[in-house]
C-alpha atoms as a PDB file:
ATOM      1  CA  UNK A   1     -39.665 -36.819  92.758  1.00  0.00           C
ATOM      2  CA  UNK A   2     -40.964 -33.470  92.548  1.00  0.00           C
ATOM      3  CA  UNK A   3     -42.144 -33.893  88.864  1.00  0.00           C
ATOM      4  CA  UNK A   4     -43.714 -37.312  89.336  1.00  0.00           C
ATOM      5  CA  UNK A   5     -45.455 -36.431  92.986  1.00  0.00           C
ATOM      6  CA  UNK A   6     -46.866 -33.351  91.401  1.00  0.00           C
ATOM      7  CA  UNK A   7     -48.064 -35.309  88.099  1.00  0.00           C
ATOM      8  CA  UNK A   8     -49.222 -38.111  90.240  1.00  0.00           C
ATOM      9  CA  UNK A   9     -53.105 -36.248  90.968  1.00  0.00           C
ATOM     10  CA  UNK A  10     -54.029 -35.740  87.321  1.00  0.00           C
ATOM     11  CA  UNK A  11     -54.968 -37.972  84.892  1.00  0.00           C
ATOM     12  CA  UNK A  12     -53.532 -39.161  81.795  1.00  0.00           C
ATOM     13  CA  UNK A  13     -55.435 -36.334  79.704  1.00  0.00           C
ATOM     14  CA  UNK A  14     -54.284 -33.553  81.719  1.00  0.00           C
ATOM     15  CA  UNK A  15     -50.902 -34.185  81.922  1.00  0.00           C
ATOM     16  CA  UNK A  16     -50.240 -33.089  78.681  1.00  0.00           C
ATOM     17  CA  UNK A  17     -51.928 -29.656  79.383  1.00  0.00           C
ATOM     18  CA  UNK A  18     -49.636 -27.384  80.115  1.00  0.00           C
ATOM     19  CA  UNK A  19     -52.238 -24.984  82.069  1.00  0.00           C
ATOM     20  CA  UNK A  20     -53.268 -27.634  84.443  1.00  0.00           C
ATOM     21  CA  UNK A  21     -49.173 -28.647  84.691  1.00  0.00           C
ATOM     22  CA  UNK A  22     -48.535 -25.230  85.325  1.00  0.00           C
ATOM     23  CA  UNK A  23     -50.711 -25.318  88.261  1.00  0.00           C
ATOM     24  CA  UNK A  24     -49.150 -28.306  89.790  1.00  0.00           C
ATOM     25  CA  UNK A  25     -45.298 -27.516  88.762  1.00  0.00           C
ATOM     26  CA  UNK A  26     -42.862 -24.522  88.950  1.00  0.00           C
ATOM     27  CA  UNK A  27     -42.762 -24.276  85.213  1.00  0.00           C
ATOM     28  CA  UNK A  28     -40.212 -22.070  83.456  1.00  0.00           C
ATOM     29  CA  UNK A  29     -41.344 -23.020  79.934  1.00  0.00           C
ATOM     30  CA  UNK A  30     -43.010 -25.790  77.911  1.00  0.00           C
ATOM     31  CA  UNK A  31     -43.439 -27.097  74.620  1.00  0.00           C
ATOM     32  CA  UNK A  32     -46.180 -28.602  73.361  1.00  0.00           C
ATOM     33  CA  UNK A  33     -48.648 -30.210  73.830  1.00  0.00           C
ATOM     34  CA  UNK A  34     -48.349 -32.364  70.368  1.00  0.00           C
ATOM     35  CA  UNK A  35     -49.581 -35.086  69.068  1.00  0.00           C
ATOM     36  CA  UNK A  36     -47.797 -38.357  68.008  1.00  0.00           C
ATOM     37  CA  UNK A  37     -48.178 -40.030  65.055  1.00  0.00           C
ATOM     38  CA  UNK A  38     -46.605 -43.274  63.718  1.00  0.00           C
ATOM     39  CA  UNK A  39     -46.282 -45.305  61.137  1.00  0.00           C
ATOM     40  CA  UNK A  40     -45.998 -49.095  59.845  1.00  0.00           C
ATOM     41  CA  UNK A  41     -44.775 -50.371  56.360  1.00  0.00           C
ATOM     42  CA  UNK A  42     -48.637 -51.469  55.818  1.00  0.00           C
ATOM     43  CA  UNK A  43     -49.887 -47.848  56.375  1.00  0.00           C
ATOM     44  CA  UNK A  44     -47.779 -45.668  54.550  1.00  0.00           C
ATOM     45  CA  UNK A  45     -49.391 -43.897  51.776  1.00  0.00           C
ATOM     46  CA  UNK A  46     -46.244 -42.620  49.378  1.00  0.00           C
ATOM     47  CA  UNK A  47     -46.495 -39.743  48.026  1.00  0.00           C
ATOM     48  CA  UNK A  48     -44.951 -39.248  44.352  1.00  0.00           C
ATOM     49  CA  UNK A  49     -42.494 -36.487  43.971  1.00  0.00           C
ATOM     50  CA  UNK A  50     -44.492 -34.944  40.112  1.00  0.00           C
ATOM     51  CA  UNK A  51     -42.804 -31.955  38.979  1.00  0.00           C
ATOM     52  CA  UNK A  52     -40.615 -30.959  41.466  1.00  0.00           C
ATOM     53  CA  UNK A  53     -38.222 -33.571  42.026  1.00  0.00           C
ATOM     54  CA  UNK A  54     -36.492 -34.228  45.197  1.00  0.00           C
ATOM     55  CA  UNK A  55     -32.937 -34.346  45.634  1.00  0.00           C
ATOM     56  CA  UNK A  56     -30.764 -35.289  48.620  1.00  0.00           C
ATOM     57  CA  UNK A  57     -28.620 -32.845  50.691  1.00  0.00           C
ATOM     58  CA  UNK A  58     -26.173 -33.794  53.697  1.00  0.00           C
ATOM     59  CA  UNK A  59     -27.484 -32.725  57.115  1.00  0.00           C
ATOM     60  CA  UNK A  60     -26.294 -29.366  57.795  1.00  0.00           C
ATOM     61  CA  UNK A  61     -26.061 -28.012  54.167  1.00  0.00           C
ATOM     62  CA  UNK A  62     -26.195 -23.817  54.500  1.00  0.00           C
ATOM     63  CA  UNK A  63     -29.310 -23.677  52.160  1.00  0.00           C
ATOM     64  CA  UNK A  64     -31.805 -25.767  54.819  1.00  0.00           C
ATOM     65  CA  UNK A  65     -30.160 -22.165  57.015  1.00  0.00           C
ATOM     66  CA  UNK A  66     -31.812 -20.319  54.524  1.00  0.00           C
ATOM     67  CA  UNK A  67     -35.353 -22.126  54.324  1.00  0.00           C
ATOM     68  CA  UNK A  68     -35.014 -21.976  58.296  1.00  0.00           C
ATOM     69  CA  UNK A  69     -34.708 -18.197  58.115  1.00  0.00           C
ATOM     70  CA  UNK A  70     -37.209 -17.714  55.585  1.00  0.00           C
ATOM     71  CA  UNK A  71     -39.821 -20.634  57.911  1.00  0.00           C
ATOM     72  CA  UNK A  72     -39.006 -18.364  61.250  1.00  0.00           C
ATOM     73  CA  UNK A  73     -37.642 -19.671  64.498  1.00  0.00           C
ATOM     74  CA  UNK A  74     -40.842 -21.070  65.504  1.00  0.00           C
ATOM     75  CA  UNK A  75     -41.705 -23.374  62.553  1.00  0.00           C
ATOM     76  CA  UNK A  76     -37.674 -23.856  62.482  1.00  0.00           C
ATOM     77  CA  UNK A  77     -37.567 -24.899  65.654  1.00  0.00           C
ATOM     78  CA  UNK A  78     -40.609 -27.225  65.580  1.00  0.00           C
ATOM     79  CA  UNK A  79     -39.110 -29.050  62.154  1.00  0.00           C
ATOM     80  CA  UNK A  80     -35.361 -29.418  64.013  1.00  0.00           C
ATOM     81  CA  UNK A  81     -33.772 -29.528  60.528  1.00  0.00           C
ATOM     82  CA  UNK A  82     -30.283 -29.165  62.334  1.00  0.00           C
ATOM     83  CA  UNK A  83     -30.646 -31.982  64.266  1.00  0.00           C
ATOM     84  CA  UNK A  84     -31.152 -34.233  61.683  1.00  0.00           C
ATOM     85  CA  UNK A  85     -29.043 -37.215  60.705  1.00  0.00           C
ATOM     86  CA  UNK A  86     -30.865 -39.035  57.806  1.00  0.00           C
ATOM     87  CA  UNK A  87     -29.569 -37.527  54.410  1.00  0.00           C
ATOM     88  CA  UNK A  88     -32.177 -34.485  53.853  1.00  0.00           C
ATOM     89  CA  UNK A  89     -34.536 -34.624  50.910  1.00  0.00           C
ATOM     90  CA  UNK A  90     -35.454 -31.594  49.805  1.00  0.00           C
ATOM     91  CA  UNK A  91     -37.793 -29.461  46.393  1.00  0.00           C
ATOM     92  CA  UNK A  92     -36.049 -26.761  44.090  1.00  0.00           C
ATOM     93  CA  UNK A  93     -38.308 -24.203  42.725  1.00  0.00           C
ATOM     94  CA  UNK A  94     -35.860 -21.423  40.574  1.00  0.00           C
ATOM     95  CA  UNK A  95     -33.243 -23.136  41.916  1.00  0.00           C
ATOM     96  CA  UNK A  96     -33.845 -22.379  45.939  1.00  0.00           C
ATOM     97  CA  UNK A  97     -34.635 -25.072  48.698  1.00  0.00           C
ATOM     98  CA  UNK A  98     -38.400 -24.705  49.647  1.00  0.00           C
ATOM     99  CA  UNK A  99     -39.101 -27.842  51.212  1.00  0.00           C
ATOM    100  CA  UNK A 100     -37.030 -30.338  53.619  1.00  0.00           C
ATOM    101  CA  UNK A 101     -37.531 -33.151  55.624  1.00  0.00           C
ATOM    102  CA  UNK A 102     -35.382 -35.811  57.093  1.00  0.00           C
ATOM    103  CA  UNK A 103     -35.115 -37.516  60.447  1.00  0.00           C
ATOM    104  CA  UNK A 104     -33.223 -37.752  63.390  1.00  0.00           C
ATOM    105  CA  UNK A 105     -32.516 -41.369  64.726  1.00  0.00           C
ATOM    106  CA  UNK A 106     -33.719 -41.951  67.961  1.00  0.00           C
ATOM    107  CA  UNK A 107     -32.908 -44.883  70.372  1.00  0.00           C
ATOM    108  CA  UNK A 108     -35.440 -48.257  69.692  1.00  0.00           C
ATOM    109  CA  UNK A 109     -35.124 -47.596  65.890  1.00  0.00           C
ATOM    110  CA  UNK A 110     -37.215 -45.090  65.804  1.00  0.00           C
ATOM    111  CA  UNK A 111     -36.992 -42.000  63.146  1.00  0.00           C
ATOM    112  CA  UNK A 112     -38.241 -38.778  64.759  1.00  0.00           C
ATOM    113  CA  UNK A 113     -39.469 -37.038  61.015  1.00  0.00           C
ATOM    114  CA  UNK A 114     -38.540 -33.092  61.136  1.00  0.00           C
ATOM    115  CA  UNK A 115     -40.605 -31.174  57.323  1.00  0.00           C
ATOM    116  CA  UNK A 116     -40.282 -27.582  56.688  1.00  0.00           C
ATOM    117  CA  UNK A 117     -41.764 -25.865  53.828  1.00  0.00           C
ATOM    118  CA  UNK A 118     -40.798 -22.440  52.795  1.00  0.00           C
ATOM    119  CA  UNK A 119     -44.453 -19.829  53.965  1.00  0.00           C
ATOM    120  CA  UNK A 120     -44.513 -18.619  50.439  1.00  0.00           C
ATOM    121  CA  UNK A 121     -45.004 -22.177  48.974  1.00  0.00           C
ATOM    122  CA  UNK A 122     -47.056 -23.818  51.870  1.00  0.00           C
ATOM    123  CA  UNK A 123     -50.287 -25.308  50.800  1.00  0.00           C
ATOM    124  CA  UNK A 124     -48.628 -27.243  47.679  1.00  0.00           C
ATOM    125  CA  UNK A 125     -48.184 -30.534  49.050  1.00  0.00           C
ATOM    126  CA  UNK A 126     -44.337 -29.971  49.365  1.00  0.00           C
ATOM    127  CA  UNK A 127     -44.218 -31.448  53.335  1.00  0.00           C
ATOM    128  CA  UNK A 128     -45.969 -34.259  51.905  1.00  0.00           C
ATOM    129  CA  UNK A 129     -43.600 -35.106  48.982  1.00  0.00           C
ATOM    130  CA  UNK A 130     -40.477 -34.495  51.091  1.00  0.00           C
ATOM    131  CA  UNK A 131     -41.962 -36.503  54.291  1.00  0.00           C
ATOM    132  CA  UNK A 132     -42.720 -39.106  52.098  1.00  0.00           C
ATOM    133  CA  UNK A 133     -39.088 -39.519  50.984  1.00  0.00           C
ATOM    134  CA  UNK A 134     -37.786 -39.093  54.358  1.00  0.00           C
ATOM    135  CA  UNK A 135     -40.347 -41.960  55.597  1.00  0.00           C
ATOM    136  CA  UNK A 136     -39.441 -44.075  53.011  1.00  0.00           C
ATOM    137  CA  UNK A 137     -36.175 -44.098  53.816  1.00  0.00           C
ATOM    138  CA  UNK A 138     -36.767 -44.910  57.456  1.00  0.00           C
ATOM    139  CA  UNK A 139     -38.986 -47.365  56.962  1.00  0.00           C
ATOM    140  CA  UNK A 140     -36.191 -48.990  54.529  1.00  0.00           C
ATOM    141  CA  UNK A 141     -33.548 -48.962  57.240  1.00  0.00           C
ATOM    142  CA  UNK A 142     -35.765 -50.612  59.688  1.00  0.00           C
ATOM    143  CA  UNK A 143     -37.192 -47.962  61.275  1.00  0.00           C
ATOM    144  CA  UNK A 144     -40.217 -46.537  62.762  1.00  0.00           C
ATOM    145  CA  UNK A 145     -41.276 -43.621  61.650  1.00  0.00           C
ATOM    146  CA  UNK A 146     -42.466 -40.844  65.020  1.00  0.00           C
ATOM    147  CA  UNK A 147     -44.385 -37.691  63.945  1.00  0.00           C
ATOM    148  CA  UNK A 148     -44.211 -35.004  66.468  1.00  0.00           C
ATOM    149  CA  UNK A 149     -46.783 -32.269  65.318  1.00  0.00           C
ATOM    150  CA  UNK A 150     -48.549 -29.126  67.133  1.00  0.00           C
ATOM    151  CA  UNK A 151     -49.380 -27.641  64.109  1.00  0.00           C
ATOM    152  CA  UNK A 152     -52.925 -28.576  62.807  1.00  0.00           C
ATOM    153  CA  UNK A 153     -51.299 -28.697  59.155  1.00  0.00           C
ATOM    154  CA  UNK A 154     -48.623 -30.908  60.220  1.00  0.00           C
ATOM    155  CA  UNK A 155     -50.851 -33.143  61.739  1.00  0.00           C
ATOM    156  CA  UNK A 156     -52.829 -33.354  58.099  1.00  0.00           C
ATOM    157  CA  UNK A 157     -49.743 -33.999  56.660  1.00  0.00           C
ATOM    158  CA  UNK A 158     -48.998 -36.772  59.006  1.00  0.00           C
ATOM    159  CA  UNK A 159     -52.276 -38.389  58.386  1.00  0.00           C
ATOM    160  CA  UNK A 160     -51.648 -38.336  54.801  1.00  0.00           C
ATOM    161  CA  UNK A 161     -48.877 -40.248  54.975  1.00  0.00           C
ATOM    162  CA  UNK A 162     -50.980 -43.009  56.575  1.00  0.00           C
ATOM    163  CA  UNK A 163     -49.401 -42.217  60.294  1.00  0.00           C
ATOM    164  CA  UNK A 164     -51.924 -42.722  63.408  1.00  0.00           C
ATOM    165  CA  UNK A 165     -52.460 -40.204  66.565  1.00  0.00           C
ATOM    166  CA  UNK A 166     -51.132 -42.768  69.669  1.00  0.00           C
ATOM    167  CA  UNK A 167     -50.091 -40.432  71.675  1.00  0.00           C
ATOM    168  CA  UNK A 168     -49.384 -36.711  73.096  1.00  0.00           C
ATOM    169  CA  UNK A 169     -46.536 -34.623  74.935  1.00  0.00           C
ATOM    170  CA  UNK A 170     -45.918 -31.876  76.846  1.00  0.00           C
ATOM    171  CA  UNK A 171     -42.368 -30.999  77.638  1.00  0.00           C
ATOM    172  CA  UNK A 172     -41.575 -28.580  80.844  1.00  0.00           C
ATOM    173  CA  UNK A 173     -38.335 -27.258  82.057  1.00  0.00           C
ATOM    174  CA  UNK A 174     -39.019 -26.606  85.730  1.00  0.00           C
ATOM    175  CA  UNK A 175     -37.970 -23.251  87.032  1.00  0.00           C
ATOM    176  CA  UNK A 176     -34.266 -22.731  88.096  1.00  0.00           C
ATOM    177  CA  UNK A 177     -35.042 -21.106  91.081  1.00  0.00           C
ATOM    178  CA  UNK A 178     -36.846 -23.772  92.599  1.00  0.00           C
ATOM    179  CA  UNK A 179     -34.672 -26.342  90.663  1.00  0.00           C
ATOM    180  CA  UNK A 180     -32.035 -25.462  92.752  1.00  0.00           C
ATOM    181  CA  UNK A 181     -33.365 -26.206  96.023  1.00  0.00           C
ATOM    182  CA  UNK A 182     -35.211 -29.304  95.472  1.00  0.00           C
ATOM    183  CA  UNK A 183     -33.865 -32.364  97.242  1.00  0.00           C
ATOM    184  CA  UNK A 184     -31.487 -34.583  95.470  1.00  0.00           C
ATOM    185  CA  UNK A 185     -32.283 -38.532  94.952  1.00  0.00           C
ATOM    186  CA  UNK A 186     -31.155 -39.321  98.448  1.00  0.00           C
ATOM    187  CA  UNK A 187     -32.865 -36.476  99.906  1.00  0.00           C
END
């Protein structure tokens, strides 16, 4: 109640900026805002993997640890590698994982894409190659494919690969302090 009564005053644009949701909300932290992207069979634009070729890797494999490290929490944490449960397709270049990208399955058949490319190799067109593989395999299962970018470069990437803007969000975890004494559903 307390989210939606607060949200309730501002319009669809301003909900998703976390200044003006800060002013309305107890907010402890947020995330975002980012833009989403999708994509249809129709739209996709396939990229072709050229030199590098790109090779599969189970979800979890210690060397996407090592491109997370050498990405930083940040761009770690905005690709979720470890959360994905698509096989992973990743580049080689002298033999160490630069470039990843899979997806996590989300409920309605949709594939929430997660790329991460290596800082030293950025600027290549790795994300592209390995989101292309990763959207091609979603789209073969069935799937939609969801791009969840902040990132202006991720967003390029994203439209690219033929996916659309549709959408933002903004997530907020609301402050514990006041968490704790707001009324429950009945109350």
């Amino acid at each position: 109640m307390l989210v939606r009564d607060a949200l309730a005053g501002l319009s669809p644009e301003h909900v998703v900026n976390d200044t003006l949701v800060r002013d309305v909300l107890p907010v402890a932290r947020t995330l975002g805002p980012a833009a989403l992207s999708y994509v249809a069979p129709e739209g996709f634009r396939p990229v072709e993997a050229g030199v590098l070729p790109v090779e599969h890797l189970p979800a979890g494999h210690p060397e996407l640890r090592r491109l997370e490290m050498a990405a930083g929490d940040e761009d770690a944490g905005e690709a979720a590698l470890n959360d994905i449960t698509s096989p992973v397709f990743v580049v080689r270049e002298h033999g160490e994982v630069v470039a990843a990208a899979g997806y996590l399955r989300w409920p309605r058949r949709t594939a929430h894409i997660g790329v991460l490319t290596a800082p030293a190799v950025r600027g290549r067109g790795l994300a592209r190659v390995t989101g292309s593989a990763a959207v091609a395999h979603a789209l073969a299962a069935g799937l939609l494919p969801q791009w969840r970018a902040r990132p202006p470069a991720s967003r390029r990437v994203a439209a690219a690969l033929g996916f659309a803007e549709l959408g933002s969000q903004l997530s907020i975890e609301i402050d514990r302090s006041v968490r704790a004494g707001m009324p429950g559903p009945t109350g």
